[in-house]
PDB file of N, CA and C in Angstrom:
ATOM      1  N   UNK A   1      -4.621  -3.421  10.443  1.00  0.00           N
ATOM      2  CA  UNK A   1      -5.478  -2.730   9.508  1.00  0.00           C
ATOM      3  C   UNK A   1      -5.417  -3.479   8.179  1.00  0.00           C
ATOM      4  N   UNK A   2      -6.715  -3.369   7.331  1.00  0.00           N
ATOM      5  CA  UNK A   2      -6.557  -3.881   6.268  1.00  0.00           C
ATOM      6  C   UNK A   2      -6.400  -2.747   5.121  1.00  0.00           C
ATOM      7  N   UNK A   3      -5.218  -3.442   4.492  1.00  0.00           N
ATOM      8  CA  UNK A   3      -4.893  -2.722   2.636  1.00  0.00           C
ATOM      9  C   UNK A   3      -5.075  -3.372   1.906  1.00  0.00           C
ATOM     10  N   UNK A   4      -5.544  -2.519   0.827  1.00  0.00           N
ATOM     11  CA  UNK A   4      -6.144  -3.085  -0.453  1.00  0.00           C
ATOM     12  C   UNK A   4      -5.825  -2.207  -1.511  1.00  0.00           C
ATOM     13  N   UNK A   5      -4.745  -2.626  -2.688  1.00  0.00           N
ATOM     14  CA  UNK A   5      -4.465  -1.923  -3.792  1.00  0.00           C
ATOM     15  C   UNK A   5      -5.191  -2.345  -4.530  1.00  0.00           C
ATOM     16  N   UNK A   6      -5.576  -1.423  -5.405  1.00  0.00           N
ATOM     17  CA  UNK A   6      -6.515  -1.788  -6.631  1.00  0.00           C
ATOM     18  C   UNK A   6      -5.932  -1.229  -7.899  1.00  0.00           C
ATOM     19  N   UNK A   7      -5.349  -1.378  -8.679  1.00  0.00           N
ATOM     20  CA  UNK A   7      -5.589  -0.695 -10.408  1.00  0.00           C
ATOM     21  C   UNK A   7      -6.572  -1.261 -11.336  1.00  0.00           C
ATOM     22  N   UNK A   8      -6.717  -0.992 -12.375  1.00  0.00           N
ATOM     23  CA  UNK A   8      -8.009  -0.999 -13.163  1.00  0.00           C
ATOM     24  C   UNK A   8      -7.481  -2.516 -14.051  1.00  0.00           C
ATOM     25  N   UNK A   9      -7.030  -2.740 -13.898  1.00  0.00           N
ATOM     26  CA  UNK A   9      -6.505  -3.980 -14.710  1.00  0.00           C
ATOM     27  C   UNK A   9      -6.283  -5.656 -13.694  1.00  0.00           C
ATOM     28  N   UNK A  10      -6.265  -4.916 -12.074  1.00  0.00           N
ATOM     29  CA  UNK A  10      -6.343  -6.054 -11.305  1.00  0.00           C
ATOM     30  C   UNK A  10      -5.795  -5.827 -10.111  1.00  0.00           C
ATOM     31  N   UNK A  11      -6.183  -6.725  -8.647  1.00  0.00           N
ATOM     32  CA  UNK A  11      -5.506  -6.011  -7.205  1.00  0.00           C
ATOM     33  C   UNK A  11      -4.160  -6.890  -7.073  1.00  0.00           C
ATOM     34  N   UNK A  12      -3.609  -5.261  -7.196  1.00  0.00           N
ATOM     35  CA  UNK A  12      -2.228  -5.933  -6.672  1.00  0.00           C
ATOM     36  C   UNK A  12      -1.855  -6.288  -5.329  1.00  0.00           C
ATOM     37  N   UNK A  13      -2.705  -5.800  -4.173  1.00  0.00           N
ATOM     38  CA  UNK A  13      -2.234  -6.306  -2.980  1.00  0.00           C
ATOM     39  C   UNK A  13      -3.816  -5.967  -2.382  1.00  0.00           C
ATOM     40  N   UNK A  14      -3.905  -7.092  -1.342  1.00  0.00           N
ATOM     41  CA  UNK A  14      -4.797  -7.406  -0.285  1.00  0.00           C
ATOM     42  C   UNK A  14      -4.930  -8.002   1.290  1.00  0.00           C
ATOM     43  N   UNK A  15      -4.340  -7.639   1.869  1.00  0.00           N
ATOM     44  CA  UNK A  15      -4.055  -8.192   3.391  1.00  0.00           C
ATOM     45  C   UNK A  15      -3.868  -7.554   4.597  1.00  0.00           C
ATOM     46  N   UNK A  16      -3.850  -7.589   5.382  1.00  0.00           N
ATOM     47  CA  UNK A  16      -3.671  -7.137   7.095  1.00  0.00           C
ATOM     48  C   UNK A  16      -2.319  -6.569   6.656  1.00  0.00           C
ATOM     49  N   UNK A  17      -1.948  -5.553   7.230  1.00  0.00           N
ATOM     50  CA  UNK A  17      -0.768  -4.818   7.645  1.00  0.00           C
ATOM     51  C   UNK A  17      -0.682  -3.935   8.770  1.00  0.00           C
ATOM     52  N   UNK A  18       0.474  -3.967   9.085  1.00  0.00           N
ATOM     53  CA  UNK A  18       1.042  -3.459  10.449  1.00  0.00           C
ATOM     54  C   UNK A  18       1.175  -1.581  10.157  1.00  0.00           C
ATOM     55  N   UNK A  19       1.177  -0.972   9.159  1.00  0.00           N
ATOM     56  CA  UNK A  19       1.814   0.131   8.765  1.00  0.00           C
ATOM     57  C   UNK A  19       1.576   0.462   6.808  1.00  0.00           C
ATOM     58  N   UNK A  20       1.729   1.583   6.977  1.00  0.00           N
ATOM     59  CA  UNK A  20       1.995   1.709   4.982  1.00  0.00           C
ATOM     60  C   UNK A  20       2.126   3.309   4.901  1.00  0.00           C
ATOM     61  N   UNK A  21       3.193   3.254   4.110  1.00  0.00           N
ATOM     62  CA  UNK A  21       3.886   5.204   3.933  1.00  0.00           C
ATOM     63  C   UNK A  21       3.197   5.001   2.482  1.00  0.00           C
ATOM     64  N   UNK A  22       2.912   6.322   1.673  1.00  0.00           N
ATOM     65  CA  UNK A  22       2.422   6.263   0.549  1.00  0.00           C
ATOM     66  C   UNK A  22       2.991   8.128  -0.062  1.00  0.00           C
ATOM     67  N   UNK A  23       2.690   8.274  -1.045  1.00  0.00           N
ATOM     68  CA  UNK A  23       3.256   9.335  -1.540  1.00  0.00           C
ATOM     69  C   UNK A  23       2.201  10.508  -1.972  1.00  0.00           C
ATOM     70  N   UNK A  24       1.770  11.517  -1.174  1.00  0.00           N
ATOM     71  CA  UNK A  24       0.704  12.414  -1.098  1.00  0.00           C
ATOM     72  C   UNK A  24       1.753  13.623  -2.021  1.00  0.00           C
ATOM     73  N   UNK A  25       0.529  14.363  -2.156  1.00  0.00           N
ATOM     74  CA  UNK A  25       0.755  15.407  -3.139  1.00  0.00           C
ATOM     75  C   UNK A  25       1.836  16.391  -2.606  1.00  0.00           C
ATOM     76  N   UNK A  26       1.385  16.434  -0.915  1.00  0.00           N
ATOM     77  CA  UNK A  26       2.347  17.426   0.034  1.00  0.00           C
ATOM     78  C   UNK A  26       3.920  16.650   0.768  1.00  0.00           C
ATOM     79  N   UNK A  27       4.138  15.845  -0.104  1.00  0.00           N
ATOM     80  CA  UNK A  27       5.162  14.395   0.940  1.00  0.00           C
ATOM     81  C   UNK A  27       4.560  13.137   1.216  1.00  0.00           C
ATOM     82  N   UNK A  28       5.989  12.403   1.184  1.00  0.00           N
ATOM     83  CA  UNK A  28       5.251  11.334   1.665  1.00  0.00           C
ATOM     84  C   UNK A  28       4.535  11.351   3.228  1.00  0.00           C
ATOM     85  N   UNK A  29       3.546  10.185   3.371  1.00  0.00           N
ATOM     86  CA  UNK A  29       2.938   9.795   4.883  1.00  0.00           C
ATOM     87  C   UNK A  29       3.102   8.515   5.357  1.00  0.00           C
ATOM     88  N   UNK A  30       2.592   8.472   6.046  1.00  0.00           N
ATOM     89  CA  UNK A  30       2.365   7.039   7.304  1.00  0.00           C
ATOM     90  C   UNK A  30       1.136   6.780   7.687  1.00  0.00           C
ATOM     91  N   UNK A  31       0.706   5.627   7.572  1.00  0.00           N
ATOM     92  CA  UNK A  31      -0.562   5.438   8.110  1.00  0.00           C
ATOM     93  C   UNK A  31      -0.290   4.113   9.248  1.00  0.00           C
ATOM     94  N   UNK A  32      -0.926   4.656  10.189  1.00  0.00           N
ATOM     95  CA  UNK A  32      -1.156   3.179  11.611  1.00  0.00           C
ATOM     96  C   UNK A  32      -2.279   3.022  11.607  1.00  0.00           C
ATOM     97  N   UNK A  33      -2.211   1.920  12.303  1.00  0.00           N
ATOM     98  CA  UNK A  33      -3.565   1.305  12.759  1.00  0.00           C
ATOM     99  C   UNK A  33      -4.569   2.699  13.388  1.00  0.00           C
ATOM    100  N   UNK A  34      -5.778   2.245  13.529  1.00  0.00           N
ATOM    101  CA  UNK A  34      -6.681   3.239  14.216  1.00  0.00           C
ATOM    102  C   UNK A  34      -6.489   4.611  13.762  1.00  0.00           C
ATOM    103  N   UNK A  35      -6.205   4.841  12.769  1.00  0.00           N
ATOM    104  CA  UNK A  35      -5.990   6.191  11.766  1.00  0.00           C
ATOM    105  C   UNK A  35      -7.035   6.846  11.964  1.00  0.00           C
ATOM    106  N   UNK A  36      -7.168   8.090  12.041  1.00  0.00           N
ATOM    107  CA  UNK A  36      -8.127   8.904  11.776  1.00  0.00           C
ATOM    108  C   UNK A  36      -9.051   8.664  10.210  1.00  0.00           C
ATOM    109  N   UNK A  37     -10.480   8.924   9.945  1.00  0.00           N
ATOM    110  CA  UNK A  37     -10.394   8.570   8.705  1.00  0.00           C
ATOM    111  C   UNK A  37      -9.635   9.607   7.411  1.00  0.00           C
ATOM    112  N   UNK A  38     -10.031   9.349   6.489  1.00  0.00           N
ATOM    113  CA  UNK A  38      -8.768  10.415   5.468  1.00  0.00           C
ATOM    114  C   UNK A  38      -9.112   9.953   4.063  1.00  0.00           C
ATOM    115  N   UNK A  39      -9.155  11.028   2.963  1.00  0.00           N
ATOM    116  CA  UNK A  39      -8.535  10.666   1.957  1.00  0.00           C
ATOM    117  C   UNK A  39      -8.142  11.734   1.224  1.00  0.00           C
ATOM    118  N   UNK A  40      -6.934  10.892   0.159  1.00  0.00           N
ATOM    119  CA  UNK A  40      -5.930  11.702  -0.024  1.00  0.00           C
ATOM    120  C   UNK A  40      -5.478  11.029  -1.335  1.00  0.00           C
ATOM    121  N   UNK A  41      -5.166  12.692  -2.071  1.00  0.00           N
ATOM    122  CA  UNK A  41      -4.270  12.460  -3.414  1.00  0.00           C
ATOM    123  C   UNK A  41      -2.985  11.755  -3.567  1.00  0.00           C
ATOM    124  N   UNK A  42      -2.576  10.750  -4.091  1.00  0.00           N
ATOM    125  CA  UNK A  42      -0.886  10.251  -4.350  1.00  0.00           C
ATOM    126  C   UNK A  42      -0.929  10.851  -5.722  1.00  0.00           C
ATOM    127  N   UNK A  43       0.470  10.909  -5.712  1.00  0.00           N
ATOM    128  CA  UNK A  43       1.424  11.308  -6.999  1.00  0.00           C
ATOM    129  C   UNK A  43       2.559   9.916  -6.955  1.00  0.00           C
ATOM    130  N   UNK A  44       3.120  10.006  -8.086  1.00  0.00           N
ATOM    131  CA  UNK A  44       4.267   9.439  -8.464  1.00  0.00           C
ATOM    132  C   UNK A  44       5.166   8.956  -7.495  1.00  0.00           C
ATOM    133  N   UNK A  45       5.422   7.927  -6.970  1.00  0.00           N
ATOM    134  CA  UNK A  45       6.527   7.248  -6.017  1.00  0.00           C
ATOM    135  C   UNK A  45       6.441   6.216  -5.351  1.00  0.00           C
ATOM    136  N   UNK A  46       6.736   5.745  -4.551  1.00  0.00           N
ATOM    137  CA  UNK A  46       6.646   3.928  -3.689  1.00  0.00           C
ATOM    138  C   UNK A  46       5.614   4.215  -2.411  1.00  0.00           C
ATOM    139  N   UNK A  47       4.663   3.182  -2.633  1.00  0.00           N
ATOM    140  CA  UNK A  47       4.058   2.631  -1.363  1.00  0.00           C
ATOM    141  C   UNK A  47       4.986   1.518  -0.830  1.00  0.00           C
ATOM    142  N   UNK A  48       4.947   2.078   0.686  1.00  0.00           N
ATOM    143  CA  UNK A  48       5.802   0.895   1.170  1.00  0.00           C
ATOM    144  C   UNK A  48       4.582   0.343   2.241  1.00  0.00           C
ATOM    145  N   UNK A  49       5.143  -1.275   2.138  1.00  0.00           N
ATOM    146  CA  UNK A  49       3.708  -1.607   3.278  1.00  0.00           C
ATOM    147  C   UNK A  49       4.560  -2.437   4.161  1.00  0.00           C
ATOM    148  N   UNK A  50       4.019  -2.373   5.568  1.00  0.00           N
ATOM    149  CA  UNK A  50       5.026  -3.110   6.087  1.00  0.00           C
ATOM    150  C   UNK A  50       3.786  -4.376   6.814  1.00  0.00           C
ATOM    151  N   UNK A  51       4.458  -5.501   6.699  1.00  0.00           N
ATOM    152  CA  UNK A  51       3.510  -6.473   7.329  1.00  0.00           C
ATOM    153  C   UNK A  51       4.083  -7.500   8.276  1.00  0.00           C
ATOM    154  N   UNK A  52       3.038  -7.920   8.996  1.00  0.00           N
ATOM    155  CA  UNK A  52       3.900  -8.984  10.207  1.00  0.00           C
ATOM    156  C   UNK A  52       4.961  -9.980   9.457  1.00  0.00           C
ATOM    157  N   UNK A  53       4.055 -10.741   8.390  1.00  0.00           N
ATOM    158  CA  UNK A  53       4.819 -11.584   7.904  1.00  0.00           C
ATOM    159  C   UNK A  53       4.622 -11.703   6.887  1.00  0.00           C
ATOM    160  N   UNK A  54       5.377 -12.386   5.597  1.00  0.00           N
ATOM    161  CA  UNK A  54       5.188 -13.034   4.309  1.00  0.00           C
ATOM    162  C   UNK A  54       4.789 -13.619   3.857  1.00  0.00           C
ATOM    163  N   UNK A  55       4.535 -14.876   5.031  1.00  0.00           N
ATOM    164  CA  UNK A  55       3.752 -16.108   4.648  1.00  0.00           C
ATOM    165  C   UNK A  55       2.269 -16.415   4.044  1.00  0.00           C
ATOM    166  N   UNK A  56       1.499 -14.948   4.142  1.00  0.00           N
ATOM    167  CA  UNK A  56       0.591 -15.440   3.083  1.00  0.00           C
ATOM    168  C   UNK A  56       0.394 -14.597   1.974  1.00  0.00           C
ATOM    169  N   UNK A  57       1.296 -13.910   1.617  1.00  0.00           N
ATOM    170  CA  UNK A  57       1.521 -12.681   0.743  1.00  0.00           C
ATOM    171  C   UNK A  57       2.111 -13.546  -0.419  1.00  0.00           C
ATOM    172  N   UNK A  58       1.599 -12.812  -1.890  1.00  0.00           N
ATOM    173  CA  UNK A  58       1.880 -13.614  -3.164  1.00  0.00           C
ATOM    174  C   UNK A  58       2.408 -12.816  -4.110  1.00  0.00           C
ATOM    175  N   UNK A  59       3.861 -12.818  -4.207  1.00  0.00           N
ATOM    176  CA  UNK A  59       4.557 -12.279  -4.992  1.00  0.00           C
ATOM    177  C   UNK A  59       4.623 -12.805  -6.795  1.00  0.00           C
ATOM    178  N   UNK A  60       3.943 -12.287  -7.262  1.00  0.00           N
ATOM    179  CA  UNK A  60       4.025 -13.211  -8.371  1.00  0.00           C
ATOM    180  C   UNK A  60       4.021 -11.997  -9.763  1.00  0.00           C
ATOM    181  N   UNK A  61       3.536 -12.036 -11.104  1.00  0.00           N
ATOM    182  CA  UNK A  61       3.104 -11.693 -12.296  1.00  0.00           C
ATOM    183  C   UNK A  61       2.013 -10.516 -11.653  1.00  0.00           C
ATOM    184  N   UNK A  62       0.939 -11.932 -11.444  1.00  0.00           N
ATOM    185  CA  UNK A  62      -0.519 -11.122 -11.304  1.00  0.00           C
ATOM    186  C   UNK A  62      -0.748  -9.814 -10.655  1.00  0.00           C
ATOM    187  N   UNK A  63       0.778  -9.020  -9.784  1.00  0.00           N
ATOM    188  CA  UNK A  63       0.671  -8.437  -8.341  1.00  0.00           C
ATOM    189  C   UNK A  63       1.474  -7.450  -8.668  1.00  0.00           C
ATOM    190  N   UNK A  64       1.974  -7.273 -10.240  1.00  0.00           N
ATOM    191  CA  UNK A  64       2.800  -5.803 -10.483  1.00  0.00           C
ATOM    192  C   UNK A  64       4.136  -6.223 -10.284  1.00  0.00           C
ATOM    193  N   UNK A  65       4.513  -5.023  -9.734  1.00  0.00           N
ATOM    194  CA  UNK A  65       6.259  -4.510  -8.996  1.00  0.00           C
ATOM    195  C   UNK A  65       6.361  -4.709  -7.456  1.00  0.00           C
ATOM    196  N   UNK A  66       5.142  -5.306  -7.461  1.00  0.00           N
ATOM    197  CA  UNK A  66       5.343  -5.304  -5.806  1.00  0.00           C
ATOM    198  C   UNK A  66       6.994  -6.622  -5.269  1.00  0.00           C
ATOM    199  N   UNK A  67       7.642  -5.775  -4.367  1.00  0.00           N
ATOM    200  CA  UNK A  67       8.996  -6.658  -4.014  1.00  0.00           C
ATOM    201  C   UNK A  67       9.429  -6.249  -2.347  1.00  0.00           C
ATOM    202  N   UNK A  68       9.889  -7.194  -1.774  1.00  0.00           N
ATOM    203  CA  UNK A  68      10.098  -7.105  -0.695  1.00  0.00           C
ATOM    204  C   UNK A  68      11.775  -5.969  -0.970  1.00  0.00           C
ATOM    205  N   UNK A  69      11.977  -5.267   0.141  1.00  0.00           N
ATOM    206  CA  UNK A  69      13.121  -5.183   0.161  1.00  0.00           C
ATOM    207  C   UNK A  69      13.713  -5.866   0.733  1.00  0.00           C
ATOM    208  N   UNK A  70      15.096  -5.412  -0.040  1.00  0.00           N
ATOM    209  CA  UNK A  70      16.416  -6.725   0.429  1.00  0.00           C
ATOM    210  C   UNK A  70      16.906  -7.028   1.639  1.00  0.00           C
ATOM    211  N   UNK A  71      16.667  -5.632   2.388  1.00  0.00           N
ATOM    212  CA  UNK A  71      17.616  -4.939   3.743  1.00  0.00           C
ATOM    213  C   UNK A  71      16.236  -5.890   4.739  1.00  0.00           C
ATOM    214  N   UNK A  72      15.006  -6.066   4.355  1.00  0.00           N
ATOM    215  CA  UNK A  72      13.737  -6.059   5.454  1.00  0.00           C
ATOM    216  C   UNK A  72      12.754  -6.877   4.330  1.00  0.00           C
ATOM    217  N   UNK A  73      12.688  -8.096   4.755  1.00  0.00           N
ATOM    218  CA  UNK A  73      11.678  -8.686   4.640  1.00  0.00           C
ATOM    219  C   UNK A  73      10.134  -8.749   4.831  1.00  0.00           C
ATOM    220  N   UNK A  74      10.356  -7.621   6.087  1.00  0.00           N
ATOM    221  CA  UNK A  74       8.882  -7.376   6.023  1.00  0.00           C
ATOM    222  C   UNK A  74       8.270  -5.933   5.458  1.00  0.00           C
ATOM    223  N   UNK A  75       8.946  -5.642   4.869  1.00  0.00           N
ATOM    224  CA  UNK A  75       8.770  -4.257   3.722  1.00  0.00           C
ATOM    225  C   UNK A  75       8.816  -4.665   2.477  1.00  0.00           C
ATOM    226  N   UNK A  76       7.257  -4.440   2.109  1.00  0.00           N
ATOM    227  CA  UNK A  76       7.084  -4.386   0.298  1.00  0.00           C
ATOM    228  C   UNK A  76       7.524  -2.996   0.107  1.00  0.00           C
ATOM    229  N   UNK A  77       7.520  -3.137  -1.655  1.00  0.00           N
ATOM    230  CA  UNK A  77       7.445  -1.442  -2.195  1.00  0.00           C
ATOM    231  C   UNK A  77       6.821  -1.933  -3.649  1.00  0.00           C
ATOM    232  N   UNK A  78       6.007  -0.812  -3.721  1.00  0.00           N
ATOM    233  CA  UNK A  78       4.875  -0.868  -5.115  1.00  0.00           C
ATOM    234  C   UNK A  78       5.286   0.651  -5.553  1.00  0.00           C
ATOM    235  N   UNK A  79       5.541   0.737  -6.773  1.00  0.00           N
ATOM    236  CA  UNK A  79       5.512   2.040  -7.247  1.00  0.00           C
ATOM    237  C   UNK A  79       4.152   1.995  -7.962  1.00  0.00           C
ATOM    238  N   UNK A  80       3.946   3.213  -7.994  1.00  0.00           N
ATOM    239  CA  UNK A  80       3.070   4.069  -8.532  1.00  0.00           C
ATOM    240  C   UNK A  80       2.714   5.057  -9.092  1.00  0.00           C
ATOM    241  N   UNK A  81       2.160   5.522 -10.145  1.00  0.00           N
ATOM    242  CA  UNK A  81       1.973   6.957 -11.190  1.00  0.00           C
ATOM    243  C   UNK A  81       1.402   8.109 -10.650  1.00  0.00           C
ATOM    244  N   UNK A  82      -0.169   7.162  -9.859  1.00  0.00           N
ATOM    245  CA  UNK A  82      -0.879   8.656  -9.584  1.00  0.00           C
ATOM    246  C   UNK A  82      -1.978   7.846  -8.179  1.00  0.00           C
ATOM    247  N   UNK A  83      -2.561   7.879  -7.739  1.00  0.00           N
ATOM    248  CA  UNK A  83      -3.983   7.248  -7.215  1.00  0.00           C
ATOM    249  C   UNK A  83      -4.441   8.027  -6.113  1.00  0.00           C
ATOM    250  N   UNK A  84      -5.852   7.726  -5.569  1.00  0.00           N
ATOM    251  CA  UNK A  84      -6.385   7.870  -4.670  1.00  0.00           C
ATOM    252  C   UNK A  84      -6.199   7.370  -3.160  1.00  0.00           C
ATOM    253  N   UNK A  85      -5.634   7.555  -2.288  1.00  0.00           N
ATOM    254  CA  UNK A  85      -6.387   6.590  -0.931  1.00  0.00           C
ATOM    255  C   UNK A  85      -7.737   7.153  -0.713  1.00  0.00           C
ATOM    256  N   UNK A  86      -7.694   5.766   0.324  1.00  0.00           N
ATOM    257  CA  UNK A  86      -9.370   6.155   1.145  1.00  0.00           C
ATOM    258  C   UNK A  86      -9.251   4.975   2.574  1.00  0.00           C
ATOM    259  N   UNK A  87      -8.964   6.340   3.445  1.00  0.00           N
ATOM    260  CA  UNK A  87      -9.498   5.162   4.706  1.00  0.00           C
ATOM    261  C   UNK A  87     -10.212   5.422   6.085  1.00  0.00           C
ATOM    262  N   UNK A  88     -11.073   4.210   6.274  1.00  0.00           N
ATOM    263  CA  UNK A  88     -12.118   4.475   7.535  1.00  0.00           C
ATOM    264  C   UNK A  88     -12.226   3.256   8.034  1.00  0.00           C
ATOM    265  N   UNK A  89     -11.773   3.542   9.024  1.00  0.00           N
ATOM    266  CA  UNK A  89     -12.231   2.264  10.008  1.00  0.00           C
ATOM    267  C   UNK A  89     -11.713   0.669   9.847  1.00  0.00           C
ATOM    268  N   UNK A  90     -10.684   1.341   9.743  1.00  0.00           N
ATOM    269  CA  UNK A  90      -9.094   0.528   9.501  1.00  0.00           C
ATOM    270  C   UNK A  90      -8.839  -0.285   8.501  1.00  0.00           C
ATOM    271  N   UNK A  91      -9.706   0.096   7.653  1.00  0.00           N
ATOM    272  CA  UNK A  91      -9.895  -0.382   6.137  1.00  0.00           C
ATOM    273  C   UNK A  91      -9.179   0.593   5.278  1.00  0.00           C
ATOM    274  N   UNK A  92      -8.215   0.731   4.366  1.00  0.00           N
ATOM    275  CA  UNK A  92      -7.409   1.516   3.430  1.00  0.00           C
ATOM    276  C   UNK A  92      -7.775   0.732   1.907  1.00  0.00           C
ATOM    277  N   UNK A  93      -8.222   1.671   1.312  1.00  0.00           N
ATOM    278  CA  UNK A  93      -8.230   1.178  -0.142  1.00  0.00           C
ATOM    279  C   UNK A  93      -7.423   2.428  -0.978  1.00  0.00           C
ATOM    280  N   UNK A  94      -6.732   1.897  -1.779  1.00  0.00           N
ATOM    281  CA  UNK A  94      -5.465   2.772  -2.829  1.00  0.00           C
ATOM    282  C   UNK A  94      -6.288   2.496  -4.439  1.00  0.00           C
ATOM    283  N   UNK A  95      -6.507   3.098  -4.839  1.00  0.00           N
ATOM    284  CA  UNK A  95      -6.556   3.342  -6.436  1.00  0.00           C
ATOM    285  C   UNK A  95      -5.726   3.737  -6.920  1.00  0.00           C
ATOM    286  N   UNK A  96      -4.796   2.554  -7.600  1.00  0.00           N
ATOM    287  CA  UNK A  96      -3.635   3.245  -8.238  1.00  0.00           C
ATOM    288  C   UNK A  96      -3.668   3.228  -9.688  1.00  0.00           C
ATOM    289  N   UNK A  97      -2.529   3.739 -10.509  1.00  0.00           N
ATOM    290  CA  UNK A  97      -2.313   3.893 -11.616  1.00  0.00           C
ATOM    291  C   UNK A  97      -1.098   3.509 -12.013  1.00  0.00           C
TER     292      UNK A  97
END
């Protein structure tokens, strides 16, 4: 599936992923592939995204807080204030804050 973070200042992440938990108003969730479609309020806490691999993922300035964890290389985590998801058809877009 493809994710796509967006904040108003620039996208912090864009690529194929295997998985991504995010932080809804009622708990956190999980999203897989072939998801039902959905959208949904976040509040305050870590998107975690999990992806096959690293190798074309760009950790840099331009991309926030985004950081692999230490324990799992193939787990980012992005915190976040507040945002939107939105997803259909295995496309996920995040409006964050």
């Amino acid at each position: 599936m493809f994710l796509e973070i967006v904040t108003p200042e620039a996208i912090l992440f864009s690529s194929e992923v295997d998985l991504f938990s995010a932080p809804g108003n009622d708990g956190e969730f999980q999203i897989l592939n072939n998801h039902a479609p959905i959208v949904a309020i976040l509040k305050e806490g870590e998107v975690k995204i999990h992806v096959h691999s690293q190798e074309h993922i760009v950790l840099d300035d331009l991309h926030g807080d985004l950081q692999a964890q230490a324990d799992d290389d193939k787990v980012l985590t992005l915190k976040i204030k507040s945002g939107t998801l939105e997803l259909n058809d295995n496309k996920a877009i995040i409006l964050a804050d």
